[in-house]
Every structure is written in structure tokens, then in C-alpha cells.
N, C-alpha and C. Protein backbone atom coordinates (compact mmCIF):
# COMPACT_ATOMS: atom_id res chain seq x y z
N UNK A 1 31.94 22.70 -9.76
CA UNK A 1 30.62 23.19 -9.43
C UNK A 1 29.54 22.43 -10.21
N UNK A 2 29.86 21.92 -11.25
CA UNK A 2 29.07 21.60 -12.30
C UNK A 2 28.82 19.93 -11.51
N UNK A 3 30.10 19.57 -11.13
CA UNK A 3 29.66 17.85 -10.79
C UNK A 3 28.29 17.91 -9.53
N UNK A 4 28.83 19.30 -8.56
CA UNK A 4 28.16 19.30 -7.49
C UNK A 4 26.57 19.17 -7.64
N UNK A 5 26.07 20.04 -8.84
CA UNK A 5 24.96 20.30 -8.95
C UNK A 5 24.45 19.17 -10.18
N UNK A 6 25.08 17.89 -10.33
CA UNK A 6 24.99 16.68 -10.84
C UNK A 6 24.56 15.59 -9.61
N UNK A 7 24.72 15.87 -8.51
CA UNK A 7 25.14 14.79 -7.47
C UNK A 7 23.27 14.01 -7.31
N UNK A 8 22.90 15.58 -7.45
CA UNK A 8 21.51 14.80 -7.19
C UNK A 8 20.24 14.19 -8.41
N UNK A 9 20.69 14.39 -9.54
CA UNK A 9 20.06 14.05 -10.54
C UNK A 9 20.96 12.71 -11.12
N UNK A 10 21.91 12.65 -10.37
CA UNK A 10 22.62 11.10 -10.50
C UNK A 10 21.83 10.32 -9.25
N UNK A 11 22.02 10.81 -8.46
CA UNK A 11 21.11 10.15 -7.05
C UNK A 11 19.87 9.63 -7.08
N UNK A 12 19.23 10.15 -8.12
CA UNK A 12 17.66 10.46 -8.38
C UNK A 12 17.67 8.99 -9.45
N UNK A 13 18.25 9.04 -10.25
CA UNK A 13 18.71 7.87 -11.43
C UNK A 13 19.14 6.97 -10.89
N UNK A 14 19.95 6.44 -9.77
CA UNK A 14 20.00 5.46 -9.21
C UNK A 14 18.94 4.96 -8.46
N UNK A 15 18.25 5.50 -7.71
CA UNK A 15 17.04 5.43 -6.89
C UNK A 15 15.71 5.13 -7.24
N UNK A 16 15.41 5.81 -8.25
CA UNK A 16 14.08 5.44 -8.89
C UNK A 16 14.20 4.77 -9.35
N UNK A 17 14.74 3.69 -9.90
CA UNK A 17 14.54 2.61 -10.13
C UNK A 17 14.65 1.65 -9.22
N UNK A 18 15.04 1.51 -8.38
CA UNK A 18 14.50 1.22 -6.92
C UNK A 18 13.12 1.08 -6.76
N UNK A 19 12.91 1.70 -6.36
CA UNK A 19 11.40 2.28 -5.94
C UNK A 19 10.39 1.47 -6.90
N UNK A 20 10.20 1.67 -8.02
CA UNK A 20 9.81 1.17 -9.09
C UNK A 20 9.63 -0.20 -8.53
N UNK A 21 10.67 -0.64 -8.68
CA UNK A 21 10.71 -2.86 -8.66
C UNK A 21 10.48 -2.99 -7.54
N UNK A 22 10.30 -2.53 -6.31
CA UNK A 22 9.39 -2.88 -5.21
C UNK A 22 8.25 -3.49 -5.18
N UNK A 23 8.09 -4.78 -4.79
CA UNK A 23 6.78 -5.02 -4.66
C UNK A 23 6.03 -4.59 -3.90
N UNK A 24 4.26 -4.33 -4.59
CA UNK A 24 3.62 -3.41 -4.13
C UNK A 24 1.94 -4.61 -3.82
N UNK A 25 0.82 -4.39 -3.21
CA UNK A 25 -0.23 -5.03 -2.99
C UNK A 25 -0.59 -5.84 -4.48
N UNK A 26 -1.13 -7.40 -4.39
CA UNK A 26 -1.31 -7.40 -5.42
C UNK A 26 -2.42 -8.89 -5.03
N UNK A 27 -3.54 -8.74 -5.48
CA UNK A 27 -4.91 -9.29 -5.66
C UNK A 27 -4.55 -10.74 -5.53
N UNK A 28 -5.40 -11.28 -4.42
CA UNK A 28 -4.94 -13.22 -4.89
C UNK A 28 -3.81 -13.66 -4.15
N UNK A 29 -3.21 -12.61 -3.26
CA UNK A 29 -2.18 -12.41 -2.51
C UNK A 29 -2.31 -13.71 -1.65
N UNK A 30 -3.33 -13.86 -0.43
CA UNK A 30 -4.19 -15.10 0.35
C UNK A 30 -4.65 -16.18 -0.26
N UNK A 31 -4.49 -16.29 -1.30
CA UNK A 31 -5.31 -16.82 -1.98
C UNK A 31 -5.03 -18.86 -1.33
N UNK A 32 -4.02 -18.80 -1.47
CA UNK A 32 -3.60 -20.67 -0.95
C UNK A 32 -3.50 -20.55 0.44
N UNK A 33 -3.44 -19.52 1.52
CA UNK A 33 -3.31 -19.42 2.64
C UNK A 33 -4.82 -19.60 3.34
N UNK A 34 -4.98 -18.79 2.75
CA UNK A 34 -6.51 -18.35 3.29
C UNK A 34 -7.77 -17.55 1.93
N UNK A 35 -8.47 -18.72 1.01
CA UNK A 35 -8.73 -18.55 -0.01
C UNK A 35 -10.16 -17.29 0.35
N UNK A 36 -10.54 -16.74 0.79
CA UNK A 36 -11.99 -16.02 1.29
C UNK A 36 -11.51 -15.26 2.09
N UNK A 37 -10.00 -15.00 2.14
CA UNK A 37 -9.67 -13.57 3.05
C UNK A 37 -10.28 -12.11 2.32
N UNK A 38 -9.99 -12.12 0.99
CA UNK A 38 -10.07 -10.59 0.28
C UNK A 38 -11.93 -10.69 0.40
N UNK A 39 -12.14 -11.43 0.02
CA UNK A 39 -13.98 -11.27 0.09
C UNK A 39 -14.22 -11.02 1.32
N UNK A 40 -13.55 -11.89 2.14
CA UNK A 40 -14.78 -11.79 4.08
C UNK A 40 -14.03 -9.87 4.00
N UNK A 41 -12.69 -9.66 4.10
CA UNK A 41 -12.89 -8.16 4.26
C UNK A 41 -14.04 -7.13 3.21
N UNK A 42 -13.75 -7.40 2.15
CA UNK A 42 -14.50 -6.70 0.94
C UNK A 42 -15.79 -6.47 1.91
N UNK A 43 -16.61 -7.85 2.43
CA UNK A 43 -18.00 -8.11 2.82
C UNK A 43 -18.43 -7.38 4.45
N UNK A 44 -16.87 -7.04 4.83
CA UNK A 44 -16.97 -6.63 6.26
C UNK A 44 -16.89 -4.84 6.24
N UNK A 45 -15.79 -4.45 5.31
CA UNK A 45 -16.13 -2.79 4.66
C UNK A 45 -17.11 -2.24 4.30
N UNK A 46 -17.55 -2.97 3.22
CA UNK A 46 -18.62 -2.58 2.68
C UNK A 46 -19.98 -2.24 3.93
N UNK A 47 -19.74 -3.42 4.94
CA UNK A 47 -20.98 -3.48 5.63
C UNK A 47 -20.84 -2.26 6.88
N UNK A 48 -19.79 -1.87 7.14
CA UNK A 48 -19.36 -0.92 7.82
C UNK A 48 -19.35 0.53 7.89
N UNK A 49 -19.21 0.87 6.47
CA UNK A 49 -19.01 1.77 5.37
C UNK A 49 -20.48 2.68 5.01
N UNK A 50 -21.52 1.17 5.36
CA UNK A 50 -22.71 1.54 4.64
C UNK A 50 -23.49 1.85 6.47
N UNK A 51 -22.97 1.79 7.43
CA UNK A 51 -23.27 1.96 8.75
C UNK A 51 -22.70 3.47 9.11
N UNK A 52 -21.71 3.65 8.78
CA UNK A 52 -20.88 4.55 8.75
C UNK A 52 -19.79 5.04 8.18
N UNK A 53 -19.47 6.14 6.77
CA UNK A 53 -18.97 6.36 5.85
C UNK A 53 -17.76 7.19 6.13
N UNK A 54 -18.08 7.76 7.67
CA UNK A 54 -16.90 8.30 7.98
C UNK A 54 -15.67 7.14 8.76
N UNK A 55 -15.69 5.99 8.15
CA UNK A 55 -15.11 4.60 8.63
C UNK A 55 -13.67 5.04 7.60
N UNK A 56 -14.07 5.45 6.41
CA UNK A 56 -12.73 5.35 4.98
C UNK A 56 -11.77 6.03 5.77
N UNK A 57 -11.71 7.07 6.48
CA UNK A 57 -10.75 8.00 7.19
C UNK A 57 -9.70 6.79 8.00
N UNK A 58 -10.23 5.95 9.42
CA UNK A 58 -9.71 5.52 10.12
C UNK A 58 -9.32 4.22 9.32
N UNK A 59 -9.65 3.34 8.03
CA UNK A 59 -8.98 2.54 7.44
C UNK A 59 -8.05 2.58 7.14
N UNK A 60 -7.72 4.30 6.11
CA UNK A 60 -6.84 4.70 5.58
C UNK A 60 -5.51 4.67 6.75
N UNK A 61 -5.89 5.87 7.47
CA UNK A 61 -5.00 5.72 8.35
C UNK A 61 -4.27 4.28 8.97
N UNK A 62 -4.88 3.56 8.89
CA UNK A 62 -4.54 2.21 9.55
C UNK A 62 -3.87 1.48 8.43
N UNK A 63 -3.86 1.52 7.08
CA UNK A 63 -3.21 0.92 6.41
C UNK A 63 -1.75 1.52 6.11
N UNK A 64 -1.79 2.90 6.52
CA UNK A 64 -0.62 3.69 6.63
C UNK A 64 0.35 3.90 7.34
N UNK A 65 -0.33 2.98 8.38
CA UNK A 65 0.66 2.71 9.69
C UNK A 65 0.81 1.27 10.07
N UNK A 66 0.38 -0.07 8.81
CA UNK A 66 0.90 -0.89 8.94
C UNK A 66 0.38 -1.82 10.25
N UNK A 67 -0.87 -1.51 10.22
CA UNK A 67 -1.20 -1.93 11.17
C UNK A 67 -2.57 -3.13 10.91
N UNK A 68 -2.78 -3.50 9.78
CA UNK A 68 -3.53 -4.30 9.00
C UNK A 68 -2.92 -5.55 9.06
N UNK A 69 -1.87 -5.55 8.59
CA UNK A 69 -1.00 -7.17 9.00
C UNK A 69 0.09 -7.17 9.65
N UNK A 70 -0.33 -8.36 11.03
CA UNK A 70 0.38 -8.85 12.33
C UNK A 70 1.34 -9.07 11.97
């Protein structure tokens, strides 16, 4: 009974560390591809944002569904 109620705090210890070393977004990303990608967006949000603030909702969503990069 005792291993049973081990199974998942062993599970949990294998896993999170997983998760962890995933690479995650990271600045400069475009940078040799396409050096003025993070600015032209920065410059295109901002200008959007300041048109209409209820814009942060449908970004979010859209970055959550992976739908930002082709």
C-alpha cells in the first residue's frame, strides 16, 4: 500500500525535471534570420494596443494556440 501511494511522488520526480530543461521563448531568437523581427512586432502591438486595448485578449489567445509561428 505504501509503494502504491509512492507511485506518484516518484512520477512527479521524474517529470519535473523534464519540464524544467525545456526550452522556453528567449529574446534575439530572429536575430540572424530576420534581425528587426522582435521590434517591427513590438512597433505593430504597441500601435494596435493603443487603437484598441481590448487587442491583449485575442493575442493571448493566439499565442496559446500556436498560431503565431507557421
Amino acid at each position: 500500500m505504501k509503494l502504491f501511494m509512492m507511485i506518484p511522488v516518484i512520477l512527479f520526480c521524474c517529470v519535473f525535471p523534464l519540464a524544467l530543461a525545456a526550452d522556453g521563448l528567449q529574446v534575439g531568437f530572429y536575430s540572424t534570420s530576420c534581425g528587426k523581427a522582435e521590434s517591427i512586432v513590438e512597433k505593430v502591438v504597441q500601435k494596435r494596443f493603443s487603437q484598441d486595448n481590448s487587442i491583449t485578449a485575442a493575442l493571448l489567445r493566439m499565442h496559446f494556440h500556436d498560431c503565431f509561428v507557421r
